[in-house]
N, C-alpha and C. Protein backbone atom coordinates (compact mmCIF):
# COMPACT_ATOMS: atom_id res chain seq x y z
N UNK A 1 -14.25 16.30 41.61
CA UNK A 1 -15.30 15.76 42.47
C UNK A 1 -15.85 14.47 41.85
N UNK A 2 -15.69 13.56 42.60
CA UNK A 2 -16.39 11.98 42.27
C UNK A 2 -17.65 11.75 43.08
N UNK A 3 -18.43 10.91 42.65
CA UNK A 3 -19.31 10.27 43.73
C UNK A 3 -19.50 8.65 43.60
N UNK A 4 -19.23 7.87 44.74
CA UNK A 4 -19.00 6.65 45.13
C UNK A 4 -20.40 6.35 44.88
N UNK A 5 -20.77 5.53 44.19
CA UNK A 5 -22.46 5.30 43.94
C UNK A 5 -22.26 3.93 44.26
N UNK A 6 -23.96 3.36 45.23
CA UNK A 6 -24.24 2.44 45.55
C UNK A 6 -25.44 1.70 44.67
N UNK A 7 -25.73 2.35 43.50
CA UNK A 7 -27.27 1.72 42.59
C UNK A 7 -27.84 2.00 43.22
N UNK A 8 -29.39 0.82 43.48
CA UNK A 8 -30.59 1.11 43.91
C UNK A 8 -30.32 0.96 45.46
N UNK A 9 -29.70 0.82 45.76
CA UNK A 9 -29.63 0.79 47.30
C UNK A 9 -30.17 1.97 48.22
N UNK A 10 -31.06 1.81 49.08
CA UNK A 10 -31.78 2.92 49.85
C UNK A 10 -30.76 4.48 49.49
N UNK A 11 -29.41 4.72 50.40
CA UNK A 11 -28.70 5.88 50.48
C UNK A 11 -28.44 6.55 49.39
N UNK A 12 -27.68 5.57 48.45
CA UNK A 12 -27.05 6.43 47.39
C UNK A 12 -28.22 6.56 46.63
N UNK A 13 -29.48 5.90 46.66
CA UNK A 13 -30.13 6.68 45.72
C UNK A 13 -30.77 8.27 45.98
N UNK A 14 -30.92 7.63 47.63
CA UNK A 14 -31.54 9.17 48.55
C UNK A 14 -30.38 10.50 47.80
N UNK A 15 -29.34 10.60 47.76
CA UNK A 15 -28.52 11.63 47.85
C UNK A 15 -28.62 11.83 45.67
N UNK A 16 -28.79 10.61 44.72
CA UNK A 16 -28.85 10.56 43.51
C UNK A 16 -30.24 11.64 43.15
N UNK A 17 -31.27 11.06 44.27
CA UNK A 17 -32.37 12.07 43.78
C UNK A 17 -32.70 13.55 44.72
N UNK A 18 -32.08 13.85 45.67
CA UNK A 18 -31.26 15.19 45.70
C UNK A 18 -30.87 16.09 44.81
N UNK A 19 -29.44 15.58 44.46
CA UNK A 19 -29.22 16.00 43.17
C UNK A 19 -29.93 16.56 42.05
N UNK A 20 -30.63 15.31 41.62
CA UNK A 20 -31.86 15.56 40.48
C UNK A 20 -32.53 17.05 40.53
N UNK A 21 -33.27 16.82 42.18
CA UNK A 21 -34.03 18.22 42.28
C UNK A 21 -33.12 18.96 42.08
N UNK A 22 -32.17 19.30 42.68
CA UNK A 22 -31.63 20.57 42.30
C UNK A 22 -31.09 20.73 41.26
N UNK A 23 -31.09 19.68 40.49
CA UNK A 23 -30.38 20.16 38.88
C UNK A 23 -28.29 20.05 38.99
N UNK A 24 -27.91 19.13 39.10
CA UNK A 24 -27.02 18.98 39.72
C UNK A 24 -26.69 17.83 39.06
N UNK A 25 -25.28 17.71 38.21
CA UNK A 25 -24.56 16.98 37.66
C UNK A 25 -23.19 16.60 38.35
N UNK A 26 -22.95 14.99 38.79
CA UNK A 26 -21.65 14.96 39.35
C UNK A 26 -21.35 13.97 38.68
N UNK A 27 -19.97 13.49 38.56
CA UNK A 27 -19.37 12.23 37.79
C UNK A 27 -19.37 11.25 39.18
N UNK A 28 -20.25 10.04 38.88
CA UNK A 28 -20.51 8.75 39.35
C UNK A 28 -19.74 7.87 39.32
N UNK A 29 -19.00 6.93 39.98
CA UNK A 29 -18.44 5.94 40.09
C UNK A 29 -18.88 5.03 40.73
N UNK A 30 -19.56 3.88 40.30
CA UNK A 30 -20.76 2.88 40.67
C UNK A 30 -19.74 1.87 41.25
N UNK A 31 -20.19 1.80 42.20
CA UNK A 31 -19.79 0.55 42.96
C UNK A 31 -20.50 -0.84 42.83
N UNK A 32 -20.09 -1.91 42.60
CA UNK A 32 -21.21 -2.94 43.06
C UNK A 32 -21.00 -3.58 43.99
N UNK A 33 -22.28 -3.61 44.84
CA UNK A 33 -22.53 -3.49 46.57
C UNK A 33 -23.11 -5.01 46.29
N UNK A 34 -23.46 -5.85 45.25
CA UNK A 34 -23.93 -7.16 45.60
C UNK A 34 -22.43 -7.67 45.41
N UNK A 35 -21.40 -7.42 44.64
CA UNK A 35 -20.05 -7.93 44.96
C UNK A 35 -19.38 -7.74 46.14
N UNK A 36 -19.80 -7.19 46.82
CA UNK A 36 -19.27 -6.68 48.22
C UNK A 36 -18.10 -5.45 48.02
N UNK A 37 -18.56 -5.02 46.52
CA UNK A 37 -17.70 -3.84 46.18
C UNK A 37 -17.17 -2.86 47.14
N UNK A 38 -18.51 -2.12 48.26
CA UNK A 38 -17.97 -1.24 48.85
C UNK A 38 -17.13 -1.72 50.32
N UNK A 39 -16.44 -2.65 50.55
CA UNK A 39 -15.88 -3.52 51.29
C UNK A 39 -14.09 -3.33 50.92
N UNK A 40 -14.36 -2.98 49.48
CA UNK A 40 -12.84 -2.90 48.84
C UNK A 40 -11.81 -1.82 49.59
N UNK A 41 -10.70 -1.64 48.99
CA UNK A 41 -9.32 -1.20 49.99
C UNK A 41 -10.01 0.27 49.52
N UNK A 42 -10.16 0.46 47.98
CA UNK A 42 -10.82 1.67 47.54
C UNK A 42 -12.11 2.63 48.20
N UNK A 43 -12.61 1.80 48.64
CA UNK A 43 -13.70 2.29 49.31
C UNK A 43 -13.36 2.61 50.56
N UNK A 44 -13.18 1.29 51.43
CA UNK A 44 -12.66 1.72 52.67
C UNK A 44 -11.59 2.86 53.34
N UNK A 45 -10.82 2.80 52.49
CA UNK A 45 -9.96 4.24 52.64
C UNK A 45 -10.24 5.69 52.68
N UNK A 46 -11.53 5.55 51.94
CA UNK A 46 -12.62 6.69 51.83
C UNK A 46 -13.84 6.48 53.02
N UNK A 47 -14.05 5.75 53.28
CA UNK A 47 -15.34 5.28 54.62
C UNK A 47 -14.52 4.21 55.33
N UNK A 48 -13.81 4.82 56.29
CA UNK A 48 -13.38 3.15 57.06
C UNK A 48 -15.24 2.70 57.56
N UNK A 49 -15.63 2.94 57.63
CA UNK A 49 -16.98 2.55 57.64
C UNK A 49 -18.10 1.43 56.78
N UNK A 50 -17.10 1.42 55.57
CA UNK A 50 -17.47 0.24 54.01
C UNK A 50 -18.77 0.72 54.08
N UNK A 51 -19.21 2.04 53.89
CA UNK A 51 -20.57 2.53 53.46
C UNK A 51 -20.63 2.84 52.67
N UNK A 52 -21.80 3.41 51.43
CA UNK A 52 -22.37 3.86 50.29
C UNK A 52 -23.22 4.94 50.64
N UNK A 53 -23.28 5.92 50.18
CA UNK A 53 -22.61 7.01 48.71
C UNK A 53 -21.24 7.31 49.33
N UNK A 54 -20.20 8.16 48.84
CA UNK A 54 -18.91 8.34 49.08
C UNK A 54 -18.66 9.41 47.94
N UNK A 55 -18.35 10.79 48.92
CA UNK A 55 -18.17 12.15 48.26
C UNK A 55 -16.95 12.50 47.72
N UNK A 56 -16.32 12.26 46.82
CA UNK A 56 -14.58 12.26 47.12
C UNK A 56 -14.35 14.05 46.16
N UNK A 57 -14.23 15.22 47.38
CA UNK A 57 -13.95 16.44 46.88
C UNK A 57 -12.77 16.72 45.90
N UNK A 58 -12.70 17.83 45.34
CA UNK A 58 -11.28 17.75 44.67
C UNK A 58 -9.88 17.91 45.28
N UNK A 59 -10.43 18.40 46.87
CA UNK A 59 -8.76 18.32 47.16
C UNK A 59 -8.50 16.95 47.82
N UNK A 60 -9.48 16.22 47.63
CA UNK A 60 -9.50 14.81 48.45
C UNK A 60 -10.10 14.42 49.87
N UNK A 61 -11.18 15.55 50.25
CA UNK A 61 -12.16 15.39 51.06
C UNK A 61 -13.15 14.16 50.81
N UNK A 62 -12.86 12.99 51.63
CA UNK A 62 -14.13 12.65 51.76
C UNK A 62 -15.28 12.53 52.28
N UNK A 63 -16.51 12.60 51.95
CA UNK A 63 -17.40 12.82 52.54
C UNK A 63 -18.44 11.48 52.67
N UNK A 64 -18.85 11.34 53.54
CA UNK A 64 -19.64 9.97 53.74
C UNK A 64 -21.28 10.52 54.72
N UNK A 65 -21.92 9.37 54.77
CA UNK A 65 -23.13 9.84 55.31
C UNK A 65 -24.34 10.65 54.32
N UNK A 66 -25.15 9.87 53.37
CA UNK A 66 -25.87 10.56 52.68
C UNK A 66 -26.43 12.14 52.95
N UNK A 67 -26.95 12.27 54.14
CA UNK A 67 -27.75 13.30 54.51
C UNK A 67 -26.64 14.78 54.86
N UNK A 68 -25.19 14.55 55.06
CA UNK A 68 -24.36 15.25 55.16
C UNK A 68 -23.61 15.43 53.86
N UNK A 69 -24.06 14.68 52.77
CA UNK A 69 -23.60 14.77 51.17
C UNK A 69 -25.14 16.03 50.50
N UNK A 70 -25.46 15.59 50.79
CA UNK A 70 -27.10 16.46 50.67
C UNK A 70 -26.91 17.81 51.37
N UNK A 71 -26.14 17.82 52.65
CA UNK A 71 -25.88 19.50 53.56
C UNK A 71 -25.43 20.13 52.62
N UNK A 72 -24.04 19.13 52.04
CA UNK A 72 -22.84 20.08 51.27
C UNK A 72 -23.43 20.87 50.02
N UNK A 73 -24.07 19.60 49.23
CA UNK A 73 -24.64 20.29 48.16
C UNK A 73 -26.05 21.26 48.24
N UNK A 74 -26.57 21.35 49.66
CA UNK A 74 -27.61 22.62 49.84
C UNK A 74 -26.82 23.99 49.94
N UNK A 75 -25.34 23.77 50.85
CA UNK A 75 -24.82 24.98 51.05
C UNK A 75 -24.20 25.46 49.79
N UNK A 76 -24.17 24.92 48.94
CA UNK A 76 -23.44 25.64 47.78
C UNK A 76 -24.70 26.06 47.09
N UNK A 77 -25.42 25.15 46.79
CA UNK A 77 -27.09 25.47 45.84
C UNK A 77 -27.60 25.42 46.43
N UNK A 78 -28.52 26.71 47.15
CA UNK A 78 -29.45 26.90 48.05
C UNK A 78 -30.53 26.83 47.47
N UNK A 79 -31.13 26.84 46.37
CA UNK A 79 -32.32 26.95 45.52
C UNK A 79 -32.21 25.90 44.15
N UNK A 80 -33.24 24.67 44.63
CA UNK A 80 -34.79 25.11 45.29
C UNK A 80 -34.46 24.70 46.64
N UNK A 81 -34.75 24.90 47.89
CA UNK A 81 -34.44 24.58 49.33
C UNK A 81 -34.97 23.44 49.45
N UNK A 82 -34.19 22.84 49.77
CA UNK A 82 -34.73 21.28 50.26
C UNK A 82 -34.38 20.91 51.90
N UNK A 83 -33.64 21.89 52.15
CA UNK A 83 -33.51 21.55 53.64
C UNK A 83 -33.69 22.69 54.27
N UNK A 84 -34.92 23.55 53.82
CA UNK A 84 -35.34 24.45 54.59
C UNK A 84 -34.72 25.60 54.24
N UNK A 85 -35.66 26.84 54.81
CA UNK A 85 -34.88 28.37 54.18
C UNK A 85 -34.63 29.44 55.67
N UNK A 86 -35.58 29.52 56.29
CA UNK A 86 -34.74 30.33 57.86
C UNK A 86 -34.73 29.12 58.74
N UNK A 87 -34.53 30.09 60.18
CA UNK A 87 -34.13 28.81 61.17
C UNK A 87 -35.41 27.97 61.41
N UNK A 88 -36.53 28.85 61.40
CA UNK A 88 -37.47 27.81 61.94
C UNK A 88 -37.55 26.66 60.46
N UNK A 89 -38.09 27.00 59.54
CA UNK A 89 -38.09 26.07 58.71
C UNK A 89 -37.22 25.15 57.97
N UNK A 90 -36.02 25.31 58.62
CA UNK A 90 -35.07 24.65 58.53
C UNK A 90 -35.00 23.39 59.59
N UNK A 91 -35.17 23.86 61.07
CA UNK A 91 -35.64 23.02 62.11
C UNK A 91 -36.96 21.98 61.86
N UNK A 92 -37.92 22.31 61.18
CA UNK A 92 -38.90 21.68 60.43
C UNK A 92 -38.36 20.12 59.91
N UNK A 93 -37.73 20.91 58.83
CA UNK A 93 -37.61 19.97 57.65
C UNK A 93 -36.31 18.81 58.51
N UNK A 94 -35.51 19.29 59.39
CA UNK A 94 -34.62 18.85 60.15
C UNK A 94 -35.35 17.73 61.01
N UNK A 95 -36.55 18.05 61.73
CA UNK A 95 -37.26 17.44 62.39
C UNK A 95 -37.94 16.14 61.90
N UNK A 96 -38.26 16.69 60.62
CA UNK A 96 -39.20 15.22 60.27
C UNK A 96 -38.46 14.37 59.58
N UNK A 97 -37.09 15.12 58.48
CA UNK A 97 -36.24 14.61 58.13
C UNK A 97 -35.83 12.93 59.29
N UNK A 98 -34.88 13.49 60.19
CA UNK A 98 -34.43 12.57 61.51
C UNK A 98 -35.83 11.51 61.88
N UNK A 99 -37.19 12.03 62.12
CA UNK A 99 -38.36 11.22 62.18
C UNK A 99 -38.15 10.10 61.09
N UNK A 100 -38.23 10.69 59.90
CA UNK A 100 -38.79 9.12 58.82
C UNK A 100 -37.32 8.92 58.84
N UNK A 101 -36.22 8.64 59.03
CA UNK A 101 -34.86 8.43 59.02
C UNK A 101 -34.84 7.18 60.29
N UNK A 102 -34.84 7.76 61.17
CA UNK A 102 -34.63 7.01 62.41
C UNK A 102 -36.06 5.57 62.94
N UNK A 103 -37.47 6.60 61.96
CA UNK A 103 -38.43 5.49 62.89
C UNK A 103 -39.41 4.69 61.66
N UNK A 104 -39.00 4.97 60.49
CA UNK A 104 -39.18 4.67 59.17
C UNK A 104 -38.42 3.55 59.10
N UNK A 105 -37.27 4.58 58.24
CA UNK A 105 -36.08 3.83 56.79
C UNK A 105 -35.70 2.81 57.95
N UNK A 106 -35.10 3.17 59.17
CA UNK A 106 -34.39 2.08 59.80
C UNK A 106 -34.97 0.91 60.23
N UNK A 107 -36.58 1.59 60.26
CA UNK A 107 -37.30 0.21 60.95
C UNK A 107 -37.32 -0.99 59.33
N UNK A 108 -37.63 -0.08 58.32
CA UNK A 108 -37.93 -0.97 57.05
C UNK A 108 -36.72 -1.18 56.78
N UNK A 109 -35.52 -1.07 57.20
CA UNK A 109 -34.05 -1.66 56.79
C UNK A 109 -33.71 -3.22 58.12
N UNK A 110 -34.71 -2.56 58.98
CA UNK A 110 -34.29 -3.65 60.08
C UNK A 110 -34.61 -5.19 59.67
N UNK A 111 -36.08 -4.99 59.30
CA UNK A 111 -36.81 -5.58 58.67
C UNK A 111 -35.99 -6.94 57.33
N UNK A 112 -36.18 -5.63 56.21
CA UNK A 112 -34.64 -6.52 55.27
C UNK A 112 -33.79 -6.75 55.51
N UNK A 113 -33.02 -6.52 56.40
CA UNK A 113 -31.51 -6.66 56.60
C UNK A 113 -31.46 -8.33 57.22
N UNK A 114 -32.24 -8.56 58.46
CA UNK A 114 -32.58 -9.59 58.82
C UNK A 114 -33.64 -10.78 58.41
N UNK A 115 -33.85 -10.30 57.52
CA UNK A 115 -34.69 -11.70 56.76
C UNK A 115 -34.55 -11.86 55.03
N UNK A 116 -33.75 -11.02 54.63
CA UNK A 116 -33.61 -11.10 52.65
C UNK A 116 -32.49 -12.09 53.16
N UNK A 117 -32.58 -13.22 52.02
CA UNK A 117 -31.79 -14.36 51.45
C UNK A 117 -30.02 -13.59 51.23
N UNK A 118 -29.99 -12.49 50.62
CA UNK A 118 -29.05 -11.46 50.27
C UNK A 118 -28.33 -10.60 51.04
N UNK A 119 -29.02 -10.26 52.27
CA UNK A 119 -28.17 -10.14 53.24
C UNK A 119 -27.61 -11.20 54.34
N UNK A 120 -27.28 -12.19 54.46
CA UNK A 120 -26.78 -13.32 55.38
C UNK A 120 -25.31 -13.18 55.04
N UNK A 121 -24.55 -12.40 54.15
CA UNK A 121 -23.46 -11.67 54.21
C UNK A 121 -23.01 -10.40 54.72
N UNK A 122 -23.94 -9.79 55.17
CA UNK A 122 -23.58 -8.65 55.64
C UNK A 122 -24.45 -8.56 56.70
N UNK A 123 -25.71 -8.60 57.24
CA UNK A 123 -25.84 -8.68 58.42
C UNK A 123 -25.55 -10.09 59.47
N UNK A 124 -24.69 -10.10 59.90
CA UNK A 124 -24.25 -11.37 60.90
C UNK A 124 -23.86 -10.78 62.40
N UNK A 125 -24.76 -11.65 63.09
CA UNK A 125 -26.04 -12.28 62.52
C UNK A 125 -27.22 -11.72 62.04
N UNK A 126 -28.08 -12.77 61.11
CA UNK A 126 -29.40 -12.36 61.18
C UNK A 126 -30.20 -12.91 62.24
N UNK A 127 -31.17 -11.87 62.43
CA UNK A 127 -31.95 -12.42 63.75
C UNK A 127 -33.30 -12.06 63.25
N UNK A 128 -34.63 -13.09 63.48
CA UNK A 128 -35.24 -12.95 62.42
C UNK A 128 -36.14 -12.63 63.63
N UNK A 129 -36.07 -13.10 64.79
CA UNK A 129 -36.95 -11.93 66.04
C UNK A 129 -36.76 -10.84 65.90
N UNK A 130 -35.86 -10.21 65.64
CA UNK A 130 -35.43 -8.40 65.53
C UNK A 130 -36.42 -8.19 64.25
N UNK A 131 -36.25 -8.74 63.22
CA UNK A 131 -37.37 -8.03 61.94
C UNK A 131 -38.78 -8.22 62.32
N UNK A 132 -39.27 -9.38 63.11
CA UNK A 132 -40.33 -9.37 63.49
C UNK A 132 -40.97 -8.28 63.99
N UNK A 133 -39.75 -7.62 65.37
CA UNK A 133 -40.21 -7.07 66.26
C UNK A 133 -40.44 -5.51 65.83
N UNK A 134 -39.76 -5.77 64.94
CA UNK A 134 -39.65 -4.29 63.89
C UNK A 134 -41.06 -4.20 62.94
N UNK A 135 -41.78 -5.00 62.77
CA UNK A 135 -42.71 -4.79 61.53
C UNK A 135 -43.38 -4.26 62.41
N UNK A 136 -44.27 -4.22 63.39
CA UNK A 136 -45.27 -3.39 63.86
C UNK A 136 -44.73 -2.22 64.36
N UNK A 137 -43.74 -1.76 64.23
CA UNK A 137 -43.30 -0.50 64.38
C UNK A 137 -43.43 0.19 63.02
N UNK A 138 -42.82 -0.40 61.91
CA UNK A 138 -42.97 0.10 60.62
C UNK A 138 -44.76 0.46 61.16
N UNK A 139 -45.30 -0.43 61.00
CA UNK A 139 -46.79 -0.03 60.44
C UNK A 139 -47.38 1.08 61.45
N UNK A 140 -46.81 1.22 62.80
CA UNK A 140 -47.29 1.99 63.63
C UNK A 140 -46.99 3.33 63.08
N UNK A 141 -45.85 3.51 62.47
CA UNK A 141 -45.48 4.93 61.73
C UNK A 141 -46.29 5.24 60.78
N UNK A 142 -46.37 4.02 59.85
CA UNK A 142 -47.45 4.66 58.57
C UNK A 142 -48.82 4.78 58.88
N UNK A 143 -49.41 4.27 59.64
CA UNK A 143 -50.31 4.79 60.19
C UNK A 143 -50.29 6.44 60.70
N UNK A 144 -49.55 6.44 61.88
CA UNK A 144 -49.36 8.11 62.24
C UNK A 144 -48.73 8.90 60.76
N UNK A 145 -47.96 8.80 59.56
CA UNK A 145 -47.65 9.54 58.81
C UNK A 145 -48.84 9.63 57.98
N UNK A 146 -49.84 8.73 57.62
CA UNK A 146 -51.24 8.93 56.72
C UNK A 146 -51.94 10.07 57.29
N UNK A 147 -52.25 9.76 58.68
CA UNK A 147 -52.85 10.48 59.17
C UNK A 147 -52.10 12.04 59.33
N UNK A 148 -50.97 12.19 59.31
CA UNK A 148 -50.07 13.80 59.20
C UNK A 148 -50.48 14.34 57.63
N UNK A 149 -50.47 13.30 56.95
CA UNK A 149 -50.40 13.67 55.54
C UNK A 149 -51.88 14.28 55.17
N UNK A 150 -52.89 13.86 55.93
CA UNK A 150 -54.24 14.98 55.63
C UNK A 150 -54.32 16.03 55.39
N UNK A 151 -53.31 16.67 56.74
CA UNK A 151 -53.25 17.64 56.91
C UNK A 151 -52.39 18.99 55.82
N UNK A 152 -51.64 18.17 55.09
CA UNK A 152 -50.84 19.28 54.10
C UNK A 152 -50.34 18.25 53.17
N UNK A 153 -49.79 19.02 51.94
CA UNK A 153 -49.35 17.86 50.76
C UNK A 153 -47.87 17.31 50.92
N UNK A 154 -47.24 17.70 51.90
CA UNK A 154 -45.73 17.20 51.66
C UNK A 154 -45.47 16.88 53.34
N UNK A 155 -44.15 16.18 53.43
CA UNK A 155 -43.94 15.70 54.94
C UNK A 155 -44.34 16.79 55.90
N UNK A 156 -42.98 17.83 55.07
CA UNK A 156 -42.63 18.76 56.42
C UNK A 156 -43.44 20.34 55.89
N UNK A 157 -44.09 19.52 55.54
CA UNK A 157 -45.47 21.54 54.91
C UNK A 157 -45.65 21.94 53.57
N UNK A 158 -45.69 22.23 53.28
CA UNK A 158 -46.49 22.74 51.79
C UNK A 158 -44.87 22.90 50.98
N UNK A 159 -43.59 22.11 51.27
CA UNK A 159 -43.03 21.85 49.95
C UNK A 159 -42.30 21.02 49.87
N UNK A 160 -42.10 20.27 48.60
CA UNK A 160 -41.08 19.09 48.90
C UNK A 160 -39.59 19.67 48.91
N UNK A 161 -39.76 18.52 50.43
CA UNK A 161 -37.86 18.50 51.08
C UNK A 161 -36.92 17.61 50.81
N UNK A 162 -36.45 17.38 51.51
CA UNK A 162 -35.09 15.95 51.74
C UNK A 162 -36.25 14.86 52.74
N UNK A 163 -36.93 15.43 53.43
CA UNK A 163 -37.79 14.40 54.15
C UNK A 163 -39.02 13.70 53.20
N UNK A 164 -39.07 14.27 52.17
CA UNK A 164 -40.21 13.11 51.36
C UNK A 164 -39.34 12.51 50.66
N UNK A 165 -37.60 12.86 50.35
CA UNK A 165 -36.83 11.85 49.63
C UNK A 165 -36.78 10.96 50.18
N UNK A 166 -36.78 10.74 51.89
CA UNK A 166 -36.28 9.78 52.60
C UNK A 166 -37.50 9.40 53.07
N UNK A 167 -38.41 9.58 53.00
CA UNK A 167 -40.02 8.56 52.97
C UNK A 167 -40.17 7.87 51.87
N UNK A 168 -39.92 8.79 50.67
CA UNK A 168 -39.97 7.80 49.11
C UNK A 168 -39.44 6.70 49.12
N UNK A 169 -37.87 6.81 49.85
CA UNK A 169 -36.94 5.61 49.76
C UNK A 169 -37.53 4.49 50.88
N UNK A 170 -37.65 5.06 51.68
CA UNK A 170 -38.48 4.06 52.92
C UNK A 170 -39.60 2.96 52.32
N UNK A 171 -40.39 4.05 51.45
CA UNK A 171 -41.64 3.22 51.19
C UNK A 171 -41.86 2.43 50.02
N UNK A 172 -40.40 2.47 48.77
CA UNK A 172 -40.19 2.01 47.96
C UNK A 172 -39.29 0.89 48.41
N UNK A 173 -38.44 0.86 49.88
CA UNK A 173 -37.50 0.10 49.98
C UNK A 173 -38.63 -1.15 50.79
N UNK A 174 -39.54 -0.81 51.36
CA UNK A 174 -40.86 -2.04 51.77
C UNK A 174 -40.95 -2.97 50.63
N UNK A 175 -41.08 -3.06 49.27
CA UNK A 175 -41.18 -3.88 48.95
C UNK A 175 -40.23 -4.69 48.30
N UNK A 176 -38.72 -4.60 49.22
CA UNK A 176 -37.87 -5.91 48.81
C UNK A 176 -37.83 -6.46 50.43
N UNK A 177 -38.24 -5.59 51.55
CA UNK A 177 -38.68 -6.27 52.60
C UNK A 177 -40.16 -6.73 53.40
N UNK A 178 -40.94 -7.04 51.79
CA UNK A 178 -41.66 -7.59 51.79
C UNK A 178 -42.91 -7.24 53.16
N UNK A 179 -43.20 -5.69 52.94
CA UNK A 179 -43.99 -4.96 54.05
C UNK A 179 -44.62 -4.25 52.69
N UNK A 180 -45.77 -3.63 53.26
CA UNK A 180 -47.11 -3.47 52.31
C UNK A 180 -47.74 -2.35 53.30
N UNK A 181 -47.75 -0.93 52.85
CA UNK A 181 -48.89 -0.04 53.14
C UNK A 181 -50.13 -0.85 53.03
N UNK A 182 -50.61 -0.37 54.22
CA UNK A 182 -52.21 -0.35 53.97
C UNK A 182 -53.06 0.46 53.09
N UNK A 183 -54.12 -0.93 52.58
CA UNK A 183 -54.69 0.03 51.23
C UNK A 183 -55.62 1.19 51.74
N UNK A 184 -55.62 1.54 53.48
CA UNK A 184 -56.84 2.32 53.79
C UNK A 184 -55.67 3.47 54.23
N UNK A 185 -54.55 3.54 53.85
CA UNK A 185 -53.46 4.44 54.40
C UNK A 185 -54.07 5.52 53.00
N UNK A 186 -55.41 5.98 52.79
CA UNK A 186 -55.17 6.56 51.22
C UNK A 186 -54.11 7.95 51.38
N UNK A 187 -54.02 8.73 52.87
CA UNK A 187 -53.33 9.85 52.44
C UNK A 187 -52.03 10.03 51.88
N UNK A 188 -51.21 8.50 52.46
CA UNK A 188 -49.77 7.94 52.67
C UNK A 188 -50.32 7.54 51.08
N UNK A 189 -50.46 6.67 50.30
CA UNK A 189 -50.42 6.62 49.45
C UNK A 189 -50.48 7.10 48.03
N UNK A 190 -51.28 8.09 48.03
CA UNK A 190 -51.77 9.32 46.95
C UNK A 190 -50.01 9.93 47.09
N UNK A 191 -50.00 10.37 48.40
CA UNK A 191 -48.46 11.19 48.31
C UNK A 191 -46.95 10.15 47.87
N UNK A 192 -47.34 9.22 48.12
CA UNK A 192 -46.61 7.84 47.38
C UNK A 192 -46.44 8.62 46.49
N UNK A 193 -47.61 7.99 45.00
CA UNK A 193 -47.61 8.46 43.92
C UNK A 193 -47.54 9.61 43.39
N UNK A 194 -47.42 10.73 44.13
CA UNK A 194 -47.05 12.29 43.45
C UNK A 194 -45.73 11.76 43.56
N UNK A 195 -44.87 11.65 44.62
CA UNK A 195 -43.59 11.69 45.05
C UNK A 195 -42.72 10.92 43.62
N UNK A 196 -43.68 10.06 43.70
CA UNK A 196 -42.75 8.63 42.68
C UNK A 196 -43.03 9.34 41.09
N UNK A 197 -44.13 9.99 41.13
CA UNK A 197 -44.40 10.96 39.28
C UNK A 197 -43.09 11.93 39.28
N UNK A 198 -42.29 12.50 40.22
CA UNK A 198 -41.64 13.52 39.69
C UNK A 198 -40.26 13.21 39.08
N UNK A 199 -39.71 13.96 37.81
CA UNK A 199 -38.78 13.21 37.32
C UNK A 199 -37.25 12.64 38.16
N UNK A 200 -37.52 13.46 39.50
CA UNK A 200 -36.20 13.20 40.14
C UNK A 200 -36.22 11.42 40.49
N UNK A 201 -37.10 10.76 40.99
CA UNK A 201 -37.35 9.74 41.55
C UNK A 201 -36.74 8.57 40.41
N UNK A 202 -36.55 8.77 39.57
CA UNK A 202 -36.00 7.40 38.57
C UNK A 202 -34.87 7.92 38.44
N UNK A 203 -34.11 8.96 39.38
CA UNK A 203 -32.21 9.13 39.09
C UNK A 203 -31.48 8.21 40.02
């Protein structure tokens, strides 16, 4: 078993600090994604897709799609649950998971993708109306997630899931696209900083 690593890049780190929580050692093979590494014949053969992380099993399964690299390794190590333990709370964590995934990370990727100096190689075109039109969506979310976060200490209920990995990454990935919580967001932010104290978050 290999894993196609992308560095700090939003995905592969999402699925790196996965891992972490559950205590979970795999052999890494780092790609570099500012060389246009994952673009290579190597990669692509594994993701005709030229995406990052990249699961390569031992009989030569590959697996692509962070959040479906994260399934595999819940169904083998079910504990500590990160993607939920019966159906309903599984549907939960499923739910908010897809929420900060789809109306989050993508809005704060829309954002960078179309206006960093660093992507004008890989997003073509850039369209710098599309990031525009995207920032008040970002902020419309963190607003509604501050205000969810009153209510209990973690996304999806009283424990951390795969859905505060993929808010962590969201809200850590704002500042290379140059977006800024509000300093009156205090609930969104306090849970920032628990999230970012635990040792998984620097894997």
């Amino acid at each position: 078993m290999k894993l196609f690593d992308g560095g700090r890049a939003p995905n592969p780190r999402r699925v790196r600090i996965f891992l972490a929580e559950k205590g979970i050692n795999v052999p890494l093979e780092t790609v570099d994604m500012t060389a246009l590494g994952h673009r290579s014949d190597e990669i692509t053969k594994r993701n005709p897709l030229q995406r990052l992380p990249v699961l390569e099993l031992d009989d030569g399964t590959a697996l692509s799609e962070s959040v479906a690299i994260c399934r595999y390794f819940e169904e083998l190590h079910p504990e500590p649950p990160l993607m939920g333990t019966d159906a309903q709370d599984k549907a939960i964590v499923e739910m908010w998971q897809r929420r900060i995934e789809f109306h989050l990370l993508l809005g704060v990727a829309n954002v960078f993708r179309h206006t960093h100096p660093a992507m004008i190689e890989w997003e073509v075109p850039q369209i710098a109306e599309f990031a525009e039109a995207n920032r008040p969506k970002v902020m419309k979310i963190l607003a509604w997630l501050d205000a969810e976060l009153a209510t209990r200490p973690f996304i999806a209920g009283e424990r951390f899931t795969i859905a505060d990995i993929t808010a962590m990454i969201a809200l850590d990935f704002m500042k290379p696209a140059r977006l800024q919580v509000p300093e009156n967001h205090h609930h969104l932010l306090a849970w920032h900083q628990k999230t970012k104290a635990r040792p998984s978050a620097s894997a």
